[in-house]
Protein backbone atom coordinates (compact mmCIF):
# COMPACT_ATOMS: atom_id res chain seq x y z
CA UNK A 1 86.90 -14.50 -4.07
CA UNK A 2 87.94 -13.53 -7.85
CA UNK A 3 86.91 -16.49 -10.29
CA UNK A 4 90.23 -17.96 -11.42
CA UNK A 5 91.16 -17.31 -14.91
CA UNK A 6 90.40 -20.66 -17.52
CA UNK A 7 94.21 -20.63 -19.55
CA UNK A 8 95.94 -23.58 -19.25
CA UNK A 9 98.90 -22.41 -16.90
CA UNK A 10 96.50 -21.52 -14.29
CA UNK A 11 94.25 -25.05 -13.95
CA UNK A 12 97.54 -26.92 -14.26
CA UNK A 13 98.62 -24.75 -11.06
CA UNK A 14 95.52 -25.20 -9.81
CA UNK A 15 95.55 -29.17 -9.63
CA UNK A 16 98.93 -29.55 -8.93
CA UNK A 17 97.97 -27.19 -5.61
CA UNK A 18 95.34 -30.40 -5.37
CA UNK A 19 97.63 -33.22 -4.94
CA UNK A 20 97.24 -33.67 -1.57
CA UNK A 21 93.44 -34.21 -1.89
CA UNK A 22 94.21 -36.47 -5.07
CA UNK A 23 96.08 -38.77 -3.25
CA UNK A 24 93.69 -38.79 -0.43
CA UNK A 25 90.59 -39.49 -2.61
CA UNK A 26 92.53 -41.90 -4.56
CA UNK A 27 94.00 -44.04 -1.78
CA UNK A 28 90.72 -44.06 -0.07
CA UNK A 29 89.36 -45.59 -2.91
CA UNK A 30 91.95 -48.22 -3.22
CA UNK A 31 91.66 -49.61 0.32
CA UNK A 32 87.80 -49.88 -0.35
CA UNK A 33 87.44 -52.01 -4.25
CA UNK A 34 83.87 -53.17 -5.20
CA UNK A 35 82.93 -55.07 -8.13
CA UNK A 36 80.14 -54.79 -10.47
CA UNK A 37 77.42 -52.46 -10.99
CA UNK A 38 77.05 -52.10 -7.06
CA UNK A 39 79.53 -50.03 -5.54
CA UNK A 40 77.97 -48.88 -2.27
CA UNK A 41 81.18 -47.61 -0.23
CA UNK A 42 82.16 -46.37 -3.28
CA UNK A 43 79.58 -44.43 -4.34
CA UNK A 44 78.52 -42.83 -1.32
CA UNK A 45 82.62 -41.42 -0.61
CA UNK A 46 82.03 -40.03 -4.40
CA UNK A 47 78.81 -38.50 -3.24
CA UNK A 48 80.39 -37.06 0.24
CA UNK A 49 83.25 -35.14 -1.89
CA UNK A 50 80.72 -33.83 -4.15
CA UNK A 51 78.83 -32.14 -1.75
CA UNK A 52 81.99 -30.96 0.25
CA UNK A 53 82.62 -29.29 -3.45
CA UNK A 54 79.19 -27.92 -3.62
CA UNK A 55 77.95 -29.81 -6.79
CA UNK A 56 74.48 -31.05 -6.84
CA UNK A 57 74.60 -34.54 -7.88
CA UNK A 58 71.88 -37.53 -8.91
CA UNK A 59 71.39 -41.23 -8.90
CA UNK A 60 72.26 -42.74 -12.66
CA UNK A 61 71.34 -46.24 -13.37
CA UNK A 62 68.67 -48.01 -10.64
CA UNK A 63 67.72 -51.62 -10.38
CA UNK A 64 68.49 -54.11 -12.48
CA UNK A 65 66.21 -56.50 -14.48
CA UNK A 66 66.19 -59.55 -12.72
CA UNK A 67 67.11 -61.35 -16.27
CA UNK A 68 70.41 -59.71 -16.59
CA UNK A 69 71.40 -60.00 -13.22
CA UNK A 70 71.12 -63.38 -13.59
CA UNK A 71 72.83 -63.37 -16.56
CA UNK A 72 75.92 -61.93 -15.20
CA UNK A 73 75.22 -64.30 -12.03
CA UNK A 74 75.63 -66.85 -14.93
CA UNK A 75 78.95 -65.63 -16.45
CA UNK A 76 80.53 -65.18 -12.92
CA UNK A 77 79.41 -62.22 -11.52
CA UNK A 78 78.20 -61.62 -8.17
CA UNK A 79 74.55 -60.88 -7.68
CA UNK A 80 73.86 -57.46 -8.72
CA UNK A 81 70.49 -55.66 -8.45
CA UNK A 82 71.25 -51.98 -9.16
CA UNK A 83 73.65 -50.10 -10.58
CA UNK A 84 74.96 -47.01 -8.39
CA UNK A 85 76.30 -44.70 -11.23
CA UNK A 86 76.23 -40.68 -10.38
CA UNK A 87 76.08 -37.71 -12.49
CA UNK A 88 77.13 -34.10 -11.37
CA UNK A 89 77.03 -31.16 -12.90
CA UNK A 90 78.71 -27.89 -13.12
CA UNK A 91 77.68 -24.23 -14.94
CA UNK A 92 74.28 -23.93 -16.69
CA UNK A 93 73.00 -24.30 -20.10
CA UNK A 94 74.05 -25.40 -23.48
CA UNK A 95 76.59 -26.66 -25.25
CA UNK A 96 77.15 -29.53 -22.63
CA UNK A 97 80.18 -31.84 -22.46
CA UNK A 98 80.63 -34.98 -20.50
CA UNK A 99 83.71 -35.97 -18.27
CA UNK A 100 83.64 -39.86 -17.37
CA UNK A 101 85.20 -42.25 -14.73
CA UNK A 102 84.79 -45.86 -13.98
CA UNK A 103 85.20 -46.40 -10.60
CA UNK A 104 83.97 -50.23 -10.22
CA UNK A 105 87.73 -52.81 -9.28
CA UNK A 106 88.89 -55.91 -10.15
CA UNK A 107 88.10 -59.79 -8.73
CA UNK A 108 91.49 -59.71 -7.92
CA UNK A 109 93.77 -60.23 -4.34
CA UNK A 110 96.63 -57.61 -4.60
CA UNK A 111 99.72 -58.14 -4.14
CA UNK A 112 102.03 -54.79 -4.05
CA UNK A 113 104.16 -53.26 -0.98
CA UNK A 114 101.47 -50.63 -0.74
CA UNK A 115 101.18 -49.48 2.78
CA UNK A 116 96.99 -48.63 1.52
CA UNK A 117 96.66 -52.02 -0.21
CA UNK A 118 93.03 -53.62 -0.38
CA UNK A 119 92.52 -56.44 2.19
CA UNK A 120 89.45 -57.67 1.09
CA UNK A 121 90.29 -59.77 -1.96
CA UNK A 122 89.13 -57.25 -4.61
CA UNK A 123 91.71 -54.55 -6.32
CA UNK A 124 91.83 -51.29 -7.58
CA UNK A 125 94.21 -53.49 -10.30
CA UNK A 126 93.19 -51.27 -13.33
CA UNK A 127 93.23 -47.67 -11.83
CA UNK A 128 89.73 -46.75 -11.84
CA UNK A 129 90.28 -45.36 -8.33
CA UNK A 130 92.51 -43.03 -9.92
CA UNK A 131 90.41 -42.22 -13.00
CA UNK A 132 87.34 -41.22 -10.03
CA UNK A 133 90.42 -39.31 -8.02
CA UNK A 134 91.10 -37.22 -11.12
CA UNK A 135 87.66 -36.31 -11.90
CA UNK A 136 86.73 -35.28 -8.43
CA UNK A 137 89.90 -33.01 -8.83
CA UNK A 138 88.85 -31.95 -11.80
CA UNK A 139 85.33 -31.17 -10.62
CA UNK A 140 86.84 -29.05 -7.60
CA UNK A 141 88.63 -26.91 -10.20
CA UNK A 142 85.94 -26.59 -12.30
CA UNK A 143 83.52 -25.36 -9.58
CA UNK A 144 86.05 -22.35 -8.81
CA UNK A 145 85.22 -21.51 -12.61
CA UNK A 146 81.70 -22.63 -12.26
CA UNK A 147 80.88 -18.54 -12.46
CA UNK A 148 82.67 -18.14 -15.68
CA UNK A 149 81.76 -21.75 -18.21
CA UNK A 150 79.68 -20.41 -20.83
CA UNK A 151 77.59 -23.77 -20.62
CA UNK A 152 77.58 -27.14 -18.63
CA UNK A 153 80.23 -29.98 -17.34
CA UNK A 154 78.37 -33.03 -17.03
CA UNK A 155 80.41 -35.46 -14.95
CA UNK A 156 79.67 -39.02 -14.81
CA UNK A 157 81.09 -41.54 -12.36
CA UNK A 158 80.60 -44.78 -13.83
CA UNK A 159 80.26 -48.62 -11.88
CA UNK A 160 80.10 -51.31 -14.12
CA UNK A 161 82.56 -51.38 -16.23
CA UNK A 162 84.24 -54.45 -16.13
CA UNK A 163 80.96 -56.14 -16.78
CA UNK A 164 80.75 -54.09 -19.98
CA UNK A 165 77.46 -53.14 -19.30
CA UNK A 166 77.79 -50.02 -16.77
CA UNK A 167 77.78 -47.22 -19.14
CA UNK A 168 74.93 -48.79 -21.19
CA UNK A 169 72.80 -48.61 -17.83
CA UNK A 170 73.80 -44.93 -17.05
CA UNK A 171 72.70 -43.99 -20.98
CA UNK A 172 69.46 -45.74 -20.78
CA UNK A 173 68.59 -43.87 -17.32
CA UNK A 174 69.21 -40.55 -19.08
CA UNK A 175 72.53 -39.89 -18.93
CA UNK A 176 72.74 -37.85 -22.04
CA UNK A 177 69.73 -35.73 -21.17
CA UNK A 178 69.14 -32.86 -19.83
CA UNK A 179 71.46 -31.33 -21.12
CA UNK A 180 72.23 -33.56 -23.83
CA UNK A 181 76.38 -33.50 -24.15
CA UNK A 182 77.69 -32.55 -27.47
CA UNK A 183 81.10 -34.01 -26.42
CA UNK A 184 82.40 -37.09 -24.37
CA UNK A 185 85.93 -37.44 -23.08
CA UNK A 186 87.71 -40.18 -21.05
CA UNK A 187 90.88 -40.88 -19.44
CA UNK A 188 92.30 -44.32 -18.56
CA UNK A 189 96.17 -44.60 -17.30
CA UNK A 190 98.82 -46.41 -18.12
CA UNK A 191 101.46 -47.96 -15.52
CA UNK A 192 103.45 -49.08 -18.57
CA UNK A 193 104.11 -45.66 -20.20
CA UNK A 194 105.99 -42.91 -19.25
CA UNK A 195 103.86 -40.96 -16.26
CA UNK A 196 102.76 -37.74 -18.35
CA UNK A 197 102.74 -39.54 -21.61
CA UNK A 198 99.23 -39.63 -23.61
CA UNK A 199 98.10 -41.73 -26.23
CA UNK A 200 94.81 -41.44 -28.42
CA UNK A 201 93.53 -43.60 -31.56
CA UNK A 202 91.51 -41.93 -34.44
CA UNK A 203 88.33 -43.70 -35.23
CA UNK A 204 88.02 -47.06 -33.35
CA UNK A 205 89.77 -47.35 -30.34
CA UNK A 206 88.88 -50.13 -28.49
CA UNK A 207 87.59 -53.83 -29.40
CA UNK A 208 84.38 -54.66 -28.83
CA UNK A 209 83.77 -57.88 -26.96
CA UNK A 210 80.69 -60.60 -27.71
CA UNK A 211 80.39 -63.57 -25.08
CA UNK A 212 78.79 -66.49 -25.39
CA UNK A 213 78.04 -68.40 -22.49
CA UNK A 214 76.40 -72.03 -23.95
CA UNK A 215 75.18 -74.62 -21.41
CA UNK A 216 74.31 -78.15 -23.24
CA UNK A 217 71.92 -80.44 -21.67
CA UNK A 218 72.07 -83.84 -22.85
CA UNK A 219 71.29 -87.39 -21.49
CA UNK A 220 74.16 -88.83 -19.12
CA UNK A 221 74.66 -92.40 -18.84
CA UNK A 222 77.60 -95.44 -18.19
CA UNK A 223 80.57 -94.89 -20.56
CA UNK A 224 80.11 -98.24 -21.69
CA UNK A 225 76.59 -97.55 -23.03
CA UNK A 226 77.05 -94.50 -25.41
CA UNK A 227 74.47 -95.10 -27.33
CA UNK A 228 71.84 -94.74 -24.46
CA UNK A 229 72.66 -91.25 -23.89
CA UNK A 230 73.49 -88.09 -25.74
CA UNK A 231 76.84 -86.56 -24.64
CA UNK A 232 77.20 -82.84 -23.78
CA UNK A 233 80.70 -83.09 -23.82
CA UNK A 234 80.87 -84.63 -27.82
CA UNK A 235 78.58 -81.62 -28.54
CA UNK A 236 80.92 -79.26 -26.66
CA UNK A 237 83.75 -80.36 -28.56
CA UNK A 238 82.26 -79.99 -31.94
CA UNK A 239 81.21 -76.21 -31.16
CA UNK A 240 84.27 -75.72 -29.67
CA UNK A 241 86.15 -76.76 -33.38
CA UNK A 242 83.11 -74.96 -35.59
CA UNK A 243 83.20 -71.60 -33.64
CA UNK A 244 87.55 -71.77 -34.13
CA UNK A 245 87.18 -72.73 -37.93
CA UNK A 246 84.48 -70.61 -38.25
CA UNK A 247 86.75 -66.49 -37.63
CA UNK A 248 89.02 -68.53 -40.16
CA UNK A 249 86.73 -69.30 -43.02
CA UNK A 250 83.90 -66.52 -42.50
CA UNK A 251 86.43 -63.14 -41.45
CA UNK A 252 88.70 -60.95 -43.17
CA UNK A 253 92.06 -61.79 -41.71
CA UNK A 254 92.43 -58.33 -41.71
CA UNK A 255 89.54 -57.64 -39.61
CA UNK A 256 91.59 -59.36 -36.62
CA UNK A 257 89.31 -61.25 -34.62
CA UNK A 258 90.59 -62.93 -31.57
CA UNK A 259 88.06 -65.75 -30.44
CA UNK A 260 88.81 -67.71 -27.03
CA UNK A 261 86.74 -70.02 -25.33
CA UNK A 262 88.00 -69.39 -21.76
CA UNK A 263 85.16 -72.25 -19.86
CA UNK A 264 85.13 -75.59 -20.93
CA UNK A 265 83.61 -77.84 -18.36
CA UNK A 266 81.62 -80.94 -17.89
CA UNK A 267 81.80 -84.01 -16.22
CA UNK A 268 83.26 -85.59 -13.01
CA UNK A 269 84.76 -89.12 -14.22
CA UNK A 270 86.31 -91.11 -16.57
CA UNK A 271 83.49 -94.13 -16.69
CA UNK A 272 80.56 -91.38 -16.51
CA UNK A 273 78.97 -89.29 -19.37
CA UNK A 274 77.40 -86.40 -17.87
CA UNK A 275 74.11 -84.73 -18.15
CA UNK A 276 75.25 -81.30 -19.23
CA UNK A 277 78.22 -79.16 -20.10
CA UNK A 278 79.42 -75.30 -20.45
CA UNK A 279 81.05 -73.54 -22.77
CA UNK A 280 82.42 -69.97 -22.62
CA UNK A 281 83.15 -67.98 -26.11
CA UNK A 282 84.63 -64.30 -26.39
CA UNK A 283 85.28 -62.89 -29.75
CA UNK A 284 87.15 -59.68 -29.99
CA UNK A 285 87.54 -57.80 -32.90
CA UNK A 286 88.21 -53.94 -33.81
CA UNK A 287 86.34 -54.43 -36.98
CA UNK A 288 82.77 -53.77 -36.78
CA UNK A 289 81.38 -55.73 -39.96
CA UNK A 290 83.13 -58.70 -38.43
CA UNK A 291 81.04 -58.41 -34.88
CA UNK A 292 78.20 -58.44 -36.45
CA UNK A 293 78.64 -60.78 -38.82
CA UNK A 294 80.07 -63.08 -35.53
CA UNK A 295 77.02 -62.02 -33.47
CA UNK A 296 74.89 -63.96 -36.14
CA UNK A 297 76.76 -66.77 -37.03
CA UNK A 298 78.12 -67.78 -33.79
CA UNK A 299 74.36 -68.47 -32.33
CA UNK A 300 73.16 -70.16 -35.74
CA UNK A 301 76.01 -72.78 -35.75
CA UNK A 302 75.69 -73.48 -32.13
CA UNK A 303 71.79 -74.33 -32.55
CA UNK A 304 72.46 -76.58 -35.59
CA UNK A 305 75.12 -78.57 -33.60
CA UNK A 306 73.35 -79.36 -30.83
CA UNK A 307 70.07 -79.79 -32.34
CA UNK A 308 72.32 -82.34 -34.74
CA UNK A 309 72.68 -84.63 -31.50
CA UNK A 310 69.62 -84.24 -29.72
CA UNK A 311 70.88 -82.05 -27.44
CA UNK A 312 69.10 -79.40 -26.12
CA UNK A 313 71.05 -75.93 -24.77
CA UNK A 314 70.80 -71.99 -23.10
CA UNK A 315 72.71 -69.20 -24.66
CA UNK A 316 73.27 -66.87 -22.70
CA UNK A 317 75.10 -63.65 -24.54
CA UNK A 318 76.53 -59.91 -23.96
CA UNK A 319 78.25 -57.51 -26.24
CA UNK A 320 80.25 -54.23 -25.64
CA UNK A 321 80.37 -52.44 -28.49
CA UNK A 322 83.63 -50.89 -29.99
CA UNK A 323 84.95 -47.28 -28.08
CA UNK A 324 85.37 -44.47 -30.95
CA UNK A 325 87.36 -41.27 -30.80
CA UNK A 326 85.89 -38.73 -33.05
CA UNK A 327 88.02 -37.39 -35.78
CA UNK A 328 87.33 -33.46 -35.46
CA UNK A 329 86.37 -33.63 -31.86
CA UNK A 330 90.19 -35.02 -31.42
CA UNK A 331 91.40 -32.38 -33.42
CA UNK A 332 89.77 -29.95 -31.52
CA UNK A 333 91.01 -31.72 -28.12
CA UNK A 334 94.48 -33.11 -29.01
CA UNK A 335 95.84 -29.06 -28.36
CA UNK A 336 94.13 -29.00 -24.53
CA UNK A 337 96.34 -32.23 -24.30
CA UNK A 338 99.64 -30.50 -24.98
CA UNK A 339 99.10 -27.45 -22.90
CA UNK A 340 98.76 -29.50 -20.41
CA UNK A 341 101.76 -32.12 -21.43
CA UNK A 342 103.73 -30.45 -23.57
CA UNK A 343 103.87 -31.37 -27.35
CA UNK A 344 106.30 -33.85 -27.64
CA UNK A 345 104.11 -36.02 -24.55
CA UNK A 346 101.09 -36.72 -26.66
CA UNK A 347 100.71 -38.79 -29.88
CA UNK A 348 98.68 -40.89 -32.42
CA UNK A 349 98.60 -45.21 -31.09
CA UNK A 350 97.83 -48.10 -32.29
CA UNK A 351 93.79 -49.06 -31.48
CA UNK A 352 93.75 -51.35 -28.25
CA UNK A 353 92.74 -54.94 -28.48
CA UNK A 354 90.84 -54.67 -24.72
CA UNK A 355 87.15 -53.60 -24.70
CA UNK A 356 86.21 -50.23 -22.88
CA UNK A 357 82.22 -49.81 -22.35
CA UNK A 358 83.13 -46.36 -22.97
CA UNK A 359 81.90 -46.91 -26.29
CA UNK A 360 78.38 -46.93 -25.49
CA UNK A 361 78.72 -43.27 -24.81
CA UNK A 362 80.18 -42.27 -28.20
CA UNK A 363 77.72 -44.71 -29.79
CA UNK A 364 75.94 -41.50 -29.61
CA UNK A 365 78.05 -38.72 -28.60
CA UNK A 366 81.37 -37.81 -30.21
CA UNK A 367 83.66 -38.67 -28.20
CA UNK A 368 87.57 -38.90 -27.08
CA UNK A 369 89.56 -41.59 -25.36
CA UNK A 370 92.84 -41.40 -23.82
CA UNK A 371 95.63 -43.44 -22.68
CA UNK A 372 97.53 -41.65 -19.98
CA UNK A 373 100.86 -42.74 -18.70
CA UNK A 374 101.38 -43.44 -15.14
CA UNK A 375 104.49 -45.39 -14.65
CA UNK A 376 107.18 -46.76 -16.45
CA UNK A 377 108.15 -49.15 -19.28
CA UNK A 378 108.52 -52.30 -17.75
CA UNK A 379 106.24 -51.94 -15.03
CA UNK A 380 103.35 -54.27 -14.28
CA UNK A 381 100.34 -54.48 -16.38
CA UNK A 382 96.66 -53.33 -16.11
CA UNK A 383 94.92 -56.28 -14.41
CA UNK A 384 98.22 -57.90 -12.67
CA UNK A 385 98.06 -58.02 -9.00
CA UNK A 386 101.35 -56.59 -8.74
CA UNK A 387 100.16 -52.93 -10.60
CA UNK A 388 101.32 -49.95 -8.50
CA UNK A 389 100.55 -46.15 -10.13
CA UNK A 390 102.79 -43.33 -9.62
CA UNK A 391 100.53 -40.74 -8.35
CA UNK A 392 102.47 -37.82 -10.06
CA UNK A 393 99.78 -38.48 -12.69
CA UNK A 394 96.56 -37.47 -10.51
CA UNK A 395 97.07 -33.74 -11.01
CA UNK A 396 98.32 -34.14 -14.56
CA UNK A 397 94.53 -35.96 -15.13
CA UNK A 398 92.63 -33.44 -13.16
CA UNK A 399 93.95 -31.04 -15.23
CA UNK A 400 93.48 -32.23 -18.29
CA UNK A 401 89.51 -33.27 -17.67
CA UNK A 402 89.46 -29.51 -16.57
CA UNK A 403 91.72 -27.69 -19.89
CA UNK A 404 89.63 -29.98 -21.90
CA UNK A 405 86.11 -29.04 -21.11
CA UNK A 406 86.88 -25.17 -20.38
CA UNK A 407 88.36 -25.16 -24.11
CA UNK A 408 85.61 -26.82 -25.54
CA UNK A 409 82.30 -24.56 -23.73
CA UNK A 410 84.91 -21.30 -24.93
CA UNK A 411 85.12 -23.12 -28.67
CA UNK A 412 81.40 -23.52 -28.70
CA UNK A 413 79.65 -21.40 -26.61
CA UNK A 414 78.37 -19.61 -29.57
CA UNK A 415 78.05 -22.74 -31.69
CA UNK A 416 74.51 -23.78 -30.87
């Protein structure tokens, strides 16, 4: 069989002929959400279509130290030993570029019409089973050009990212080796936007996210006898004031930090002081200065409040670093985007005030991110149990993760 030719018109034809296995892949997916860094089910249907495609694929990630699992066991997590990320790849050689998905779901019970719904209190509630559906499309077009890319298509299906720390596990088992990718692009949809609208931010993208998770021990006693004991939840409260005053008096109100304590817990009655109590801090910010300035602060002022009382405390702490689209990579990209969309679909947004653990990839690779619409205006949020996708958008993905990385091996095949 003649190797399909790479233009534009020809993979969009080509995934669109795919929307029947699009919307098979992706509402398998949906009727089987896993959380975490673990995604067994999920993982080994990702490995099944892979080798129905004919691309070789590996194991990205492996066990966990026992410390951070439980750390995450700590902020809420369920018990996670491994991490089940795979990488595939297609063609041979240099230059490399990387196509990612997160595939991991939601703590969340859904609640949509959807004859495919999840049953098992988790959901698919921020579309990462449609992200994984368009990059196995992508990869099945892709491996009908496989004779022709003038380099290699590294694809990586991601767990982990709504822990933040799923990507950082793939990159530290060698994700970017072997061949080492000299691009990254990402896609995550929209169900607000217009399905076939795309959005992308120049320079930071995404906020990155620090969490705090402080546990005070102090000396519970009778409410009558205060001064026997050394209250967790006075200590609490004073943290809880110094960490608010503290983005107020120490950041550039510029720099837009959003700080939220989200867990504030402790005690059981009114005529009780207890022996401990929790507090949970996030900080958000799409400044980086201001993170790290945060990540210093926020740890020093704790310690000297507590220690002020006698009390003695764990931090616990995890950051996600900011997601950044590179400025001539996106110039080189944003064209891909509009033969596949047309020109008036794609345009320059504002950066996003979530965290995407993307950013740990173009930490060190340049990189692109991209808001794709899948929806409408009005329609239910990422992360709201009532999210539904149109699936019009699978083949409009596929393609694009294909246009994009044939464009850029052409661009730089001779580059190296």
């Amino acid at each position: 069989m003649a190797t399909p030719k790479g233009d534009s018109s020809t993979i969009r034809q080509m995934a669109q002929d795919l929307q029947e296995q699009l919307v098979k892949d992706r509402r398998y997916l949906h009727q089987i959400p896993e959380i975490g860094t673990d995604l067994p089910k999920t993982s080994t249907y990702i490995k099944k279509r892979l080798n129905e495609i004919g691309i070789p694929w590996q194991d990205c990630g492996g066990p966990l130290p026992e410390k951070m699992t439980e750390n995450y066991m700590a902020a809420g997590f369920p018990r996670m030993e491994k991490e089940t990320g795979i990488v595939a790849t297609i063609g041979s050689g240099n230059p490399c570029i990387l196509l990612r998905a997160d595939m991991d779901a939601l703590p969340i019970r859904e609640d949509t019409p959807l004859e495919f719904k999840s049953v098992n209190g988790c959901g698919h509630m921020c579309g990462h089973d449609a992200h994984a559906a368009m990059l196995l499309g992508a990869a099945q077009i892709l491996k009908q050009m496989e004779d022709s890319l003038p380099g290699t298509v590294k694809l990586m299906f991601q767990p982990g990212e709504e822990t933040g720390v799923g990507a950082k596990l793939m990159v530290e088992d060698g994700l970017l080796e072997s061949p080492k990718p000299r691009a990254a692009f990402s896609i995550h949809v929209q169900p607000s936007d217009t399905t076939g609208q795309a959005g992308y931010t120049i320079g930071v993208n995404s906020a990155s996210l620090d969490t705090f998770i402080l546990k005070i021990k102090g000396n519970g006693g009778h409410s009558s006898q205060p001064q026997l004991c050394t209250d967790p939840l006075m200590v609490m409260n004073q943290v809880y004031q110094a960490v608010n005053l503290l983005v107020g008096r120490e950041t550039d109100p510029a720099a837009m930090v959003a700080l939220t304590c989200g867990v504030a817990k402790g005690g059981a009655a009114v005529n009780i002081i207890p022996d401990e109590a929790e507090l949970h801090i996030g900080v958000r910010t799409l400044n980086v200065e201001a993170a790290e300035h945060l990540k210093k602060r926020i740890p020093a002022l704790i310690h000297h409040y507590v220690k002020a009382w006698n009390a003695d405390y764990t931090l616990t702490t995890f950051h996600t670093p900011c997601t950044l689209t590179n400025e001539l990579l996106c110039q080189e990209l944003v064209p891909c985007l509009k033969e596949v969309l047309g020109d008036n679909n794609v345009h320059q947004i504002p950066a996003m005030s979530a965290t995407e653990d993307f950013g740990y990839v173009t930490e060190k690779v340049p990189g692109m991110f991209v808001f794709l619409g899948a929806g409408t205006p009005g329609s239910s949020p990422l992360h709201s149990p009532q999210m539904m996708l149109d699936e019009e958008v699978l083949p409009l993905g596929a393609a694009l993760h294909a246009n994009v990385a044939v464009s850029w091996l052409k661009s730089h095949k001779d580059s190296l």
